[in-house]
N, C-alpha and C. Protein backbone atom coordinates (compact mmCIF):
# COMPACT_ATOMS: atom_id res chain seq x y z
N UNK A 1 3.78 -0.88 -30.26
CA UNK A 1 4.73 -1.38 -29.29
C UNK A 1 4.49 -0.65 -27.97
N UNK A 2 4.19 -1.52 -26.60
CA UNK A 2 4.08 -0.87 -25.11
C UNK A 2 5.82 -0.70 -25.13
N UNK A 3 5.90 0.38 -24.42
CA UNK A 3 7.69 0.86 -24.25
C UNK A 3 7.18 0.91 -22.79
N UNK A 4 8.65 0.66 -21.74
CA UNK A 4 8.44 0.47 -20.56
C UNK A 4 8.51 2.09 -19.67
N UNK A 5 8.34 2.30 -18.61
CA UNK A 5 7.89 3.78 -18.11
C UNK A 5 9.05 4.78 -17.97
N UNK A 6 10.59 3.42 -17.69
CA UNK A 6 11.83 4.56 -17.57
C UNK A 6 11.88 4.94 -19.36
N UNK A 7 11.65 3.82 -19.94
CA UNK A 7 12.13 4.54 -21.20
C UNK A 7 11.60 5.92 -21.76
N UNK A 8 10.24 5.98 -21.85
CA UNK A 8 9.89 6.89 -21.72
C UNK A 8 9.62 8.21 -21.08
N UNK A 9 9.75 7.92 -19.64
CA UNK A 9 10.67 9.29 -18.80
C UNK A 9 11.81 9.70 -19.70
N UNK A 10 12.60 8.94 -19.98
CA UNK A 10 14.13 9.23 -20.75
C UNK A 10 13.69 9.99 -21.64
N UNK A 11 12.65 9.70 -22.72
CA UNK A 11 12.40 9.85 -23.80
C UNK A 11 11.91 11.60 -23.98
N UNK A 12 10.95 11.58 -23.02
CA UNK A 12 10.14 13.14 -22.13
C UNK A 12 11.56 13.89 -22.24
N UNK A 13 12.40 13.45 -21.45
CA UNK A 13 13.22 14.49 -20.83
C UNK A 13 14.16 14.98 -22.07
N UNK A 14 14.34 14.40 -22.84
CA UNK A 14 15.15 14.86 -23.97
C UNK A 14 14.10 15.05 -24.99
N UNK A 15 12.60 15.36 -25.17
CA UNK A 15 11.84 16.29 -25.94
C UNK A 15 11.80 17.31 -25.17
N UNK A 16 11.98 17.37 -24.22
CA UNK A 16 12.21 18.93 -23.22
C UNK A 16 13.57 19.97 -24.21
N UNK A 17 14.43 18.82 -24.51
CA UNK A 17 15.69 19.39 -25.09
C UNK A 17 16.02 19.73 -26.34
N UNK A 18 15.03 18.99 -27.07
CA UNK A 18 15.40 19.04 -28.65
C UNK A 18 14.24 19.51 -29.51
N UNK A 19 14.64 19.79 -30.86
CA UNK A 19 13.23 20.55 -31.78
C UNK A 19 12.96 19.28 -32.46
N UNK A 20 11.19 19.17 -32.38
CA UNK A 20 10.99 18.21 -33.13
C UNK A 20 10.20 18.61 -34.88
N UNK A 21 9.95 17.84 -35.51
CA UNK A 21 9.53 18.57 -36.72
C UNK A 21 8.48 17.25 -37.44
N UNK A 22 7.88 17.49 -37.91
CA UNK A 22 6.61 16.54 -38.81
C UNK A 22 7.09 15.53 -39.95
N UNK A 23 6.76 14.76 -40.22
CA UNK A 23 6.73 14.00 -41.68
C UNK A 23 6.67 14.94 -42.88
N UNK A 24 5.37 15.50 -42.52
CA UNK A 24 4.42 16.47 -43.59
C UNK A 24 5.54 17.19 -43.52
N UNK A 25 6.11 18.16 -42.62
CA UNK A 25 7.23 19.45 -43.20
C UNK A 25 8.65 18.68 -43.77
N UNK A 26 9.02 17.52 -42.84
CA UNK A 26 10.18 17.34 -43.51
C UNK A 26 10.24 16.89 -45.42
N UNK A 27 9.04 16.59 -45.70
CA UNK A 27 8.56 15.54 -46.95
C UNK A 27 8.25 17.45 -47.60
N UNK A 28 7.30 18.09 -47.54
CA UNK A 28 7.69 19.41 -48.20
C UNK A 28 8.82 20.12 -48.13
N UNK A 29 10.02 20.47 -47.48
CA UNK A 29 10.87 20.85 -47.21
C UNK A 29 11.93 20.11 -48.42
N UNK A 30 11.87 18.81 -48.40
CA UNK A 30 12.33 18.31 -49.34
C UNK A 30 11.88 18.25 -50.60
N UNK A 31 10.75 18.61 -50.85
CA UNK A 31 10.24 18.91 -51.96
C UNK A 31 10.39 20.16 -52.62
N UNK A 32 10.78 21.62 -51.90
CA UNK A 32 11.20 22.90 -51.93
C UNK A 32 12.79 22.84 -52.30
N UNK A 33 13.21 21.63 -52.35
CA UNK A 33 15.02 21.24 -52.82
C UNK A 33 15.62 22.42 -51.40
N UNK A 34 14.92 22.09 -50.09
CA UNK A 34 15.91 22.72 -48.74
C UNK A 34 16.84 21.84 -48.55
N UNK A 35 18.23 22.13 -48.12
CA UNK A 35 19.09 21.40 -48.29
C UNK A 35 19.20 20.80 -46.49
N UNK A 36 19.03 19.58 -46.10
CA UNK A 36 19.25 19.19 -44.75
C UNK A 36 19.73 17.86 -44.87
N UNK A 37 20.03 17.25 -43.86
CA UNK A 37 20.34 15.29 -43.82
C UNK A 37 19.42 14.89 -43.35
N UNK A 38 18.56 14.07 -43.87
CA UNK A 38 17.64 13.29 -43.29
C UNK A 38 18.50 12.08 -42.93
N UNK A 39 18.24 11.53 -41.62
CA UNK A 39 19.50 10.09 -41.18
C UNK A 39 18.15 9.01 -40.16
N UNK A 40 18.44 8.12 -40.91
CA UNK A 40 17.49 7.45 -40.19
C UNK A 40 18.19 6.12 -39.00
N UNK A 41 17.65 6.70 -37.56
CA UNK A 41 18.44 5.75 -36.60
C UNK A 41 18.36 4.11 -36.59
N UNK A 42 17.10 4.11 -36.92
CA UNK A 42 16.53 2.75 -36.44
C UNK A 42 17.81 1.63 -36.80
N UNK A 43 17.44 0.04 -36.49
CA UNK A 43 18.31 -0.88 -36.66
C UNK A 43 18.67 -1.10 -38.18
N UNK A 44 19.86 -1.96 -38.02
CA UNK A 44 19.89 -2.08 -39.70
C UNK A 44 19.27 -3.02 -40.54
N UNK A 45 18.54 -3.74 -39.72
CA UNK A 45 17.05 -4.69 -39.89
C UNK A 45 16.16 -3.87 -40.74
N UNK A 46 15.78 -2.87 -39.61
CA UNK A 46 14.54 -2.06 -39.81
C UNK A 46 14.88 -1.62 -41.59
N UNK A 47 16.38 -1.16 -41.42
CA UNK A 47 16.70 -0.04 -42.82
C UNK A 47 16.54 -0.78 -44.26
N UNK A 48 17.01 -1.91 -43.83
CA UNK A 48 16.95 -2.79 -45.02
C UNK A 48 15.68 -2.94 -45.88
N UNK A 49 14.49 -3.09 -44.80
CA UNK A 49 12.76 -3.51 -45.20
C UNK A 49 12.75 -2.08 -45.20
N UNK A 50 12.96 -1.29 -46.07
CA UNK A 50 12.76 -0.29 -46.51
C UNK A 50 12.69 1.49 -45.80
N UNK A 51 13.14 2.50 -46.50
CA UNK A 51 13.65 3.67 -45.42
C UNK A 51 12.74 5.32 -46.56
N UNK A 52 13.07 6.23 -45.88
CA UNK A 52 12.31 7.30 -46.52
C UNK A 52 13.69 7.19 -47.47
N UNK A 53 12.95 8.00 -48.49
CA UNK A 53 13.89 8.18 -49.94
C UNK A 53 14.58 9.36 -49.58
N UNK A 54 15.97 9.33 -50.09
CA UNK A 54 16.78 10.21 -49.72
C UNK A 54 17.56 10.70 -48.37
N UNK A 55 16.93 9.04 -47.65
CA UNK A 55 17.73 9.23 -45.97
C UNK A 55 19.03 8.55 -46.39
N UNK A 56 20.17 8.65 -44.90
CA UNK A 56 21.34 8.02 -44.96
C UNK A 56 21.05 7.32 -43.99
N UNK A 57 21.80 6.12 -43.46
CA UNK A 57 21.76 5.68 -42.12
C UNK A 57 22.75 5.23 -41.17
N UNK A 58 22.20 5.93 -40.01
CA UNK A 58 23.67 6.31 -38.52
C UNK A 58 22.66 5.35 -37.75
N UNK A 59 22.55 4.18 -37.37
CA UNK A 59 21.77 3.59 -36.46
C UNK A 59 22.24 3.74 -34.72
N UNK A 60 20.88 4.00 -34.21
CA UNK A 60 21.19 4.79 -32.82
C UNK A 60 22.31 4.23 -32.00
N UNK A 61 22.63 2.91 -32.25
CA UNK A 61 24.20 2.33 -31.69
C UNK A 61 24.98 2.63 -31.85
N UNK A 62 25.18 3.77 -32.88
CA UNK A 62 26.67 3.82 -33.56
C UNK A 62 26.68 5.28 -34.08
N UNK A 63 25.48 6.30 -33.96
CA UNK A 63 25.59 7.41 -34.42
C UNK A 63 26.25 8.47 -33.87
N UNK A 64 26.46 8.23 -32.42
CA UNK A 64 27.62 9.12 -31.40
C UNK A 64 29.27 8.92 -31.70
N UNK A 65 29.47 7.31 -32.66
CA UNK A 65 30.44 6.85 -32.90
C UNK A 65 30.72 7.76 -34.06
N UNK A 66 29.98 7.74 -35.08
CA UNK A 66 29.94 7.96 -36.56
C UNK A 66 29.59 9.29 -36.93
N UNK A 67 28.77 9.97 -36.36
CA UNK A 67 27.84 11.32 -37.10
C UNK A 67 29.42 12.23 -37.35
N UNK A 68 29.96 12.34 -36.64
CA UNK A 68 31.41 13.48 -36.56
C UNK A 68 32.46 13.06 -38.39
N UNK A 69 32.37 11.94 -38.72
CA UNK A 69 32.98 11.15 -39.59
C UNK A 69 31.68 11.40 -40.92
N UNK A 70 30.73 11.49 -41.01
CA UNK A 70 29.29 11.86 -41.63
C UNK A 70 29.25 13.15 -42.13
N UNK A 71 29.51 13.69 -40.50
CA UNK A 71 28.53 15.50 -40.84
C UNK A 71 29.77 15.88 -39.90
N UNK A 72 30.95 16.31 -40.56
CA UNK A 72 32.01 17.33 -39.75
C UNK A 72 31.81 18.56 -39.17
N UNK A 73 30.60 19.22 -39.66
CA UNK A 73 30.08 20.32 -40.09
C UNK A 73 29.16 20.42 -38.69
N UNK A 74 28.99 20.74 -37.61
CA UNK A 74 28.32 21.12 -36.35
C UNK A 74 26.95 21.66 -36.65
N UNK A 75 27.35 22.59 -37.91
CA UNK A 75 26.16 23.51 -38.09
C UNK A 75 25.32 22.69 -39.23
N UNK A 76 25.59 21.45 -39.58
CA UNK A 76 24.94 20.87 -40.72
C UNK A 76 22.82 20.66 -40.07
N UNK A 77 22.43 20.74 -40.78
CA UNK A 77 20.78 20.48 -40.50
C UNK A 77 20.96 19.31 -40.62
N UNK A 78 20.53 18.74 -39.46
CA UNK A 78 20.32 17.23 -39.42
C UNK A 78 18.76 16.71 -38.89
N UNK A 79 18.01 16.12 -39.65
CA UNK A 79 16.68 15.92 -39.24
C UNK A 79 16.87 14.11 -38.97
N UNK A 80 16.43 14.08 -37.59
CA UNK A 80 16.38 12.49 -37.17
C UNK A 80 14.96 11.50 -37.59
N UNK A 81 15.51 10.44 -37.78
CA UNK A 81 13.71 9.57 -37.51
C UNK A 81 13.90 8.03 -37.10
N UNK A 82 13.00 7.60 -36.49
CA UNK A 82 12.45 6.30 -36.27
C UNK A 82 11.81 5.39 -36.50
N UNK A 83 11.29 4.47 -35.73
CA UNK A 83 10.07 3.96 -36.26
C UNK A 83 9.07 4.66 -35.45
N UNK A 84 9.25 5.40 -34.60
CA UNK A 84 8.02 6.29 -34.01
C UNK A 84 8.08 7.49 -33.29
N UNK A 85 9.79 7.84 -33.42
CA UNK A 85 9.98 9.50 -33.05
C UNK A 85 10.62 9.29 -31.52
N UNK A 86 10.78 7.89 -30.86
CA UNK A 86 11.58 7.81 -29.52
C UNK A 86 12.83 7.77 -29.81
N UNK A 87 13.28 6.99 -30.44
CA UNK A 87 15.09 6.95 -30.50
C UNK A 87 15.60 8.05 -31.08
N UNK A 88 14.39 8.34 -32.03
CA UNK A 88 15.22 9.95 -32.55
C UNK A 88 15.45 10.79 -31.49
N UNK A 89 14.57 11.50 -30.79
CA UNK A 89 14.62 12.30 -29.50
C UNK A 89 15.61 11.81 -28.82
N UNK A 90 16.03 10.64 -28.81
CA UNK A 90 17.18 10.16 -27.53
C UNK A 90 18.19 10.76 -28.51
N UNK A 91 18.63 10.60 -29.93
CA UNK A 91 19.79 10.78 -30.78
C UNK A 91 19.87 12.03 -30.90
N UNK A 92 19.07 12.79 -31.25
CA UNK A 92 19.35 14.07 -31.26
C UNK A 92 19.54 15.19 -29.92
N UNK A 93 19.35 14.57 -29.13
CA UNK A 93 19.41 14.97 -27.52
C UNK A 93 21.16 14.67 -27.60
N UNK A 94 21.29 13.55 -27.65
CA UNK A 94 23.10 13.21 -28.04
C UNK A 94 23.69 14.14 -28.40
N UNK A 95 23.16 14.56 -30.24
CA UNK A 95 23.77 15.01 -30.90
C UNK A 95 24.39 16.18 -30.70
N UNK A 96 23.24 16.80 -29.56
CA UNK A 96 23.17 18.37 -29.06
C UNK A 96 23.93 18.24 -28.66
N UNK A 97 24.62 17.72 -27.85
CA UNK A 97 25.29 17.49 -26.35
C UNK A 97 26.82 17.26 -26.91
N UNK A 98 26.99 16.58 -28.05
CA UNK A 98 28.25 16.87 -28.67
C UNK A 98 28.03 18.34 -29.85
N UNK A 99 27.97 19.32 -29.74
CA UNK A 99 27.72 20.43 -30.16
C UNK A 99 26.77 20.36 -31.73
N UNK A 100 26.29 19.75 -32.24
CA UNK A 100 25.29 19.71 -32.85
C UNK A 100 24.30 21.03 -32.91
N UNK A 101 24.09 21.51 -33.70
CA UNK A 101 23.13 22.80 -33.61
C UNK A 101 22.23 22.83 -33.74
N UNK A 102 21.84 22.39 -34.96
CA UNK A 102 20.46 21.99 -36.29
C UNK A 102 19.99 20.65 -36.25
N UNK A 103 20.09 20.36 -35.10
CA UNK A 103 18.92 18.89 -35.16
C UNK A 103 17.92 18.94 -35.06
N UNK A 104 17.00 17.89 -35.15
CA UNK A 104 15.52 18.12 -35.00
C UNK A 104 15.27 16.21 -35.19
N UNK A 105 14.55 15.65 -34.12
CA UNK A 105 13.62 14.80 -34.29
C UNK A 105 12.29 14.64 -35.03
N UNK A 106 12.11 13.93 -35.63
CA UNK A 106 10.68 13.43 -36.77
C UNK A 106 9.59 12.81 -36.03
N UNK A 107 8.79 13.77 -35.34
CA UNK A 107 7.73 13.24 -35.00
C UNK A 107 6.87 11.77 -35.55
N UNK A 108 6.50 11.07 -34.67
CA UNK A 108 6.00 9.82 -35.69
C UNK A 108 6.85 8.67 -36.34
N UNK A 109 7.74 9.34 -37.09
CA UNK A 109 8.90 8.50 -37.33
C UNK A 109 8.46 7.86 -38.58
N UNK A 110 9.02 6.64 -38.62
CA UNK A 110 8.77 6.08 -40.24
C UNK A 110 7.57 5.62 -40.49
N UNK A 111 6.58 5.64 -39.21
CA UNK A 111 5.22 4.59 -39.04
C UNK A 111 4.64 5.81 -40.14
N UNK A 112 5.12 6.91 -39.37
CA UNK A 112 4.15 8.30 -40.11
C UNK A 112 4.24 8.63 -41.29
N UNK A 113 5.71 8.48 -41.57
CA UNK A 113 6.22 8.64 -42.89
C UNK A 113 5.46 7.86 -44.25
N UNK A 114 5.58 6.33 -43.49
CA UNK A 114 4.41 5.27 -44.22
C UNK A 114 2.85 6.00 -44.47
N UNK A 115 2.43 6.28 -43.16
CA UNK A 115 0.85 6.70 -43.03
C UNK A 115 0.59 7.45 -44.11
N UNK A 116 1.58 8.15 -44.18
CA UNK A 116 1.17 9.57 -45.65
C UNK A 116 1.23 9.20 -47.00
N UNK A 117 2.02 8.09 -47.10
CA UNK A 117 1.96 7.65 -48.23
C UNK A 117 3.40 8.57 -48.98
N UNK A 118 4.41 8.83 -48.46
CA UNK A 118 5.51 9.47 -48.63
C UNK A 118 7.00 8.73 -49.47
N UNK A 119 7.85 9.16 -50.47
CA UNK A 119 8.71 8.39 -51.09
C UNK A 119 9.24 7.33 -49.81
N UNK A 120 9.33 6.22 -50.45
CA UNK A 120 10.36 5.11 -50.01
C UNK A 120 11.53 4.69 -50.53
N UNK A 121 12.28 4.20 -50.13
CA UNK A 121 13.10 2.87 -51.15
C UNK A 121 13.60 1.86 -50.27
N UNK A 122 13.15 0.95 -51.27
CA UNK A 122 12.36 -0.60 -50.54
C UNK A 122 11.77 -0.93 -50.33
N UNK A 123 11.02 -1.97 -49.59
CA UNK A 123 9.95 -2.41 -49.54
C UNK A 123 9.54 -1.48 -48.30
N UNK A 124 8.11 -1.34 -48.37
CA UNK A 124 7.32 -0.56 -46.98
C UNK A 124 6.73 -1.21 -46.06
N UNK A 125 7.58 -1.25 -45.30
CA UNK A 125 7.19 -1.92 -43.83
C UNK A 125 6.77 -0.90 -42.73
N UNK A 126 5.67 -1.24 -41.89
CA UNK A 126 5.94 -0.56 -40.77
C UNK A 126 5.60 -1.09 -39.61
């Protein structure tokens, strides 16, 4: 997908702000039984044709609405993803901003998640 140039300025400026983290670590991390939320933004289109195993989903429309009702907990580890690591960076840039501590964007996003060949449930789309 070409994304247009403000979006991605936007996108820059809030990886300036937030920690991002890998497929590969979040997929071992979960394999080490570390305890975090994996939440996946994308649409509820996207979630349906299938999501990483063991995500929840706050879709980026509604996760500023919802995450507080989710994760009460400020200090909860919250690891974001996409379909390619932009909307996460915009959500977790949010998240910060309403006191959020432990976020982190998923580099790559679900395309990557797919690439590795990593748990699903549902069908694997990317």
């Amino acid at each position: 997908m070409e994304h247009s140039p403000g979006f991605l300025r936007l996108v820059e400026e809030s990886r300036k702000r937030v920690r991002e983290t890998t497929a590969e670590e979040v997929h071992a991390r979960r394999r080490a039984g570390e305890a975090f939320h994996l939440v996946d933004v994308r649409e509820d289109s996207e979630w349906e044709q299938g999501h990483a195993e063991g995500a929840v989903h706050l879709g980026k429309g509604v996760i500023e609405r919802d995450v507080e009702r989710q994760f009460p907990d400020a200090d909860a580890e919250i690891v974001l993803y996409c379909g390619g690591g932009y909307r996460s960076a915009l959500a977790a840039d949010a998240l910060q901003k309403m006191g959020y501590r432990r976020v982190r964007s998923m580099e790559g996003g679900w395309r990557r998640w797919c690439e590795l060949g990593l748990p699903v449930t549902g069908a694997r789309k990317t």
